[in-house]
Protein backbone atom coordinates (compact mmCIF):
# COMPACT_ATOMS: atom_id res chain seq x y z
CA UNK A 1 1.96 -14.90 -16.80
CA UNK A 2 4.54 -13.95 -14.48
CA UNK A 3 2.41 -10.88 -13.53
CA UNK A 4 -0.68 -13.37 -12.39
CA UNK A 5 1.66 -15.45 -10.39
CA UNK A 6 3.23 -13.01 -8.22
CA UNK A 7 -0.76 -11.41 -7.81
CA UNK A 8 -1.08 -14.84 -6.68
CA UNK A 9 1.69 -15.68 -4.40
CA UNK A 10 1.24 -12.30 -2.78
CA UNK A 11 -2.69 -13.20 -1.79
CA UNK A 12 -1.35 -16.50 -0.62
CA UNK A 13 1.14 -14.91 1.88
CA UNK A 14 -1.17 -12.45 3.08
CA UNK A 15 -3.28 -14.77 4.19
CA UNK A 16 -0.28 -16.58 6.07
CA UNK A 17 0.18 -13.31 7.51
CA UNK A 18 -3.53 -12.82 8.89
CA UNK A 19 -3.27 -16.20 10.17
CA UNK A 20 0.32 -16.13 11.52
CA UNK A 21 -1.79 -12.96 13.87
CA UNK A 22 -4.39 -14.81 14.70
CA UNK A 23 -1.91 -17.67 15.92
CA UNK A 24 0.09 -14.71 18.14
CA UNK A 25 -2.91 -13.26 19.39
CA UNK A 26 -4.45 -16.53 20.03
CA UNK A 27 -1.73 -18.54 21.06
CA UNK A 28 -2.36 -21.45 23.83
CA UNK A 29 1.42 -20.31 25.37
CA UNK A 30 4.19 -18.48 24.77
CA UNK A 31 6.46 -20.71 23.03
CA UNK A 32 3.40 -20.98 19.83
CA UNK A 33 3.51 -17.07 20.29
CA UNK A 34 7.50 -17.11 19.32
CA UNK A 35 6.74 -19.35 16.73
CA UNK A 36 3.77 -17.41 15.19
CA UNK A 37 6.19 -13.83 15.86
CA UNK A 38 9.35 -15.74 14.07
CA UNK A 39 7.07 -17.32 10.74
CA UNK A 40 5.02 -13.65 10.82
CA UNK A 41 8.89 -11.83 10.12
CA UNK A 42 9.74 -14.74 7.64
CA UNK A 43 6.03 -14.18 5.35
CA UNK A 44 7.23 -9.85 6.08
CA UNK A 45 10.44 -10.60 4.20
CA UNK A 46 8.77 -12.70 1.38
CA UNK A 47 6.37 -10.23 0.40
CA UNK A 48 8.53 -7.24 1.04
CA UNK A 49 10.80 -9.20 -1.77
CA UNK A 50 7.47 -10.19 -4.41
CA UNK A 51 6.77 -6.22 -3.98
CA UNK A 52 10.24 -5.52 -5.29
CA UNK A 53 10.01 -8.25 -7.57
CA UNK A 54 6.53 -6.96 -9.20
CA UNK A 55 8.06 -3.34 -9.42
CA UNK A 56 11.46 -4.34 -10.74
CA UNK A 57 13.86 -2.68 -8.20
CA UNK A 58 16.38 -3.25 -5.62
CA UNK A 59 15.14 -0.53 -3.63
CA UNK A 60 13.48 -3.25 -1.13
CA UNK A 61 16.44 -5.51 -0.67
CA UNK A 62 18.37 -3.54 2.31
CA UNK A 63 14.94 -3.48 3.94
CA UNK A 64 13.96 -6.98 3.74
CA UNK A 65 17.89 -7.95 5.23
CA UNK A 66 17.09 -5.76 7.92
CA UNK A 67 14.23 -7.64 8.78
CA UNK A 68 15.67 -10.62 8.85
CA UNK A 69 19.04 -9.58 11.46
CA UNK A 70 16.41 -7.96 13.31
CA UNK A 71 14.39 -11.30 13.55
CA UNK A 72 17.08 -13.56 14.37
CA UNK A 73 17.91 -11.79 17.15
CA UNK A 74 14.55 -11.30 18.55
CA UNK A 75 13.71 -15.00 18.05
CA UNK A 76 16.91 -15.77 20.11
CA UNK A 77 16.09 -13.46 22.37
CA UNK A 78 12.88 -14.56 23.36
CA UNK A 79 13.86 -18.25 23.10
CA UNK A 80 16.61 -17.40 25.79
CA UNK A 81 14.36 -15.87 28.30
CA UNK A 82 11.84 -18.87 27.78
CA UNK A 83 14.16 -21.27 28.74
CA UNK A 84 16.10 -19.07 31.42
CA UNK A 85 14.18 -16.02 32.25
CA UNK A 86 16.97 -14.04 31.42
CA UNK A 87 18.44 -12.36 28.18
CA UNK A 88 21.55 -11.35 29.18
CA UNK A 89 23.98 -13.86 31.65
């Protein structure tokens, strides 16, 4: 049961994914495009954490952290130079 599940909330997620794309491909401006570039790392880190789930290791877990420093900082980053149009002071 738990097996079916995680089939399923991976195929859900994916499809976030595809549309979190469209959304930074697509985007009216460039604040959406942050948006659709900071949910797109969130969905990364959820199914980089099912996959390690549905094969029963830990080997994932350093990676999906990773992910989710690195996307902090890039969402500040880019929220920064939106409002300033600068990074660094």
């Amino acid at each position: 049961m738990i097996a079916i599940a995680l089939n399923i909330t991976i195929a859900f997620i994916a499809l976030a994914v595809v549309l979190n794309v469209y959304r930074l491909v697509r985007g009216p401006d460039a604040p959406d495009r942050v948006l659709a570039l900071d949910t797109l790392y969130i969905n990364a880190i959820a199914l980089i954490l099912l996959l390690d789930i549905q094969l029963g290791t830990r080997i994932y877990l350093e990676a999906a952290l990773l992910i989710a420093v690195m996307g902090f900082i890039g969402t500040v980053a880019l929220a920064k130079y939106l409002k300033r149009g600068s990074v660094i002071e």
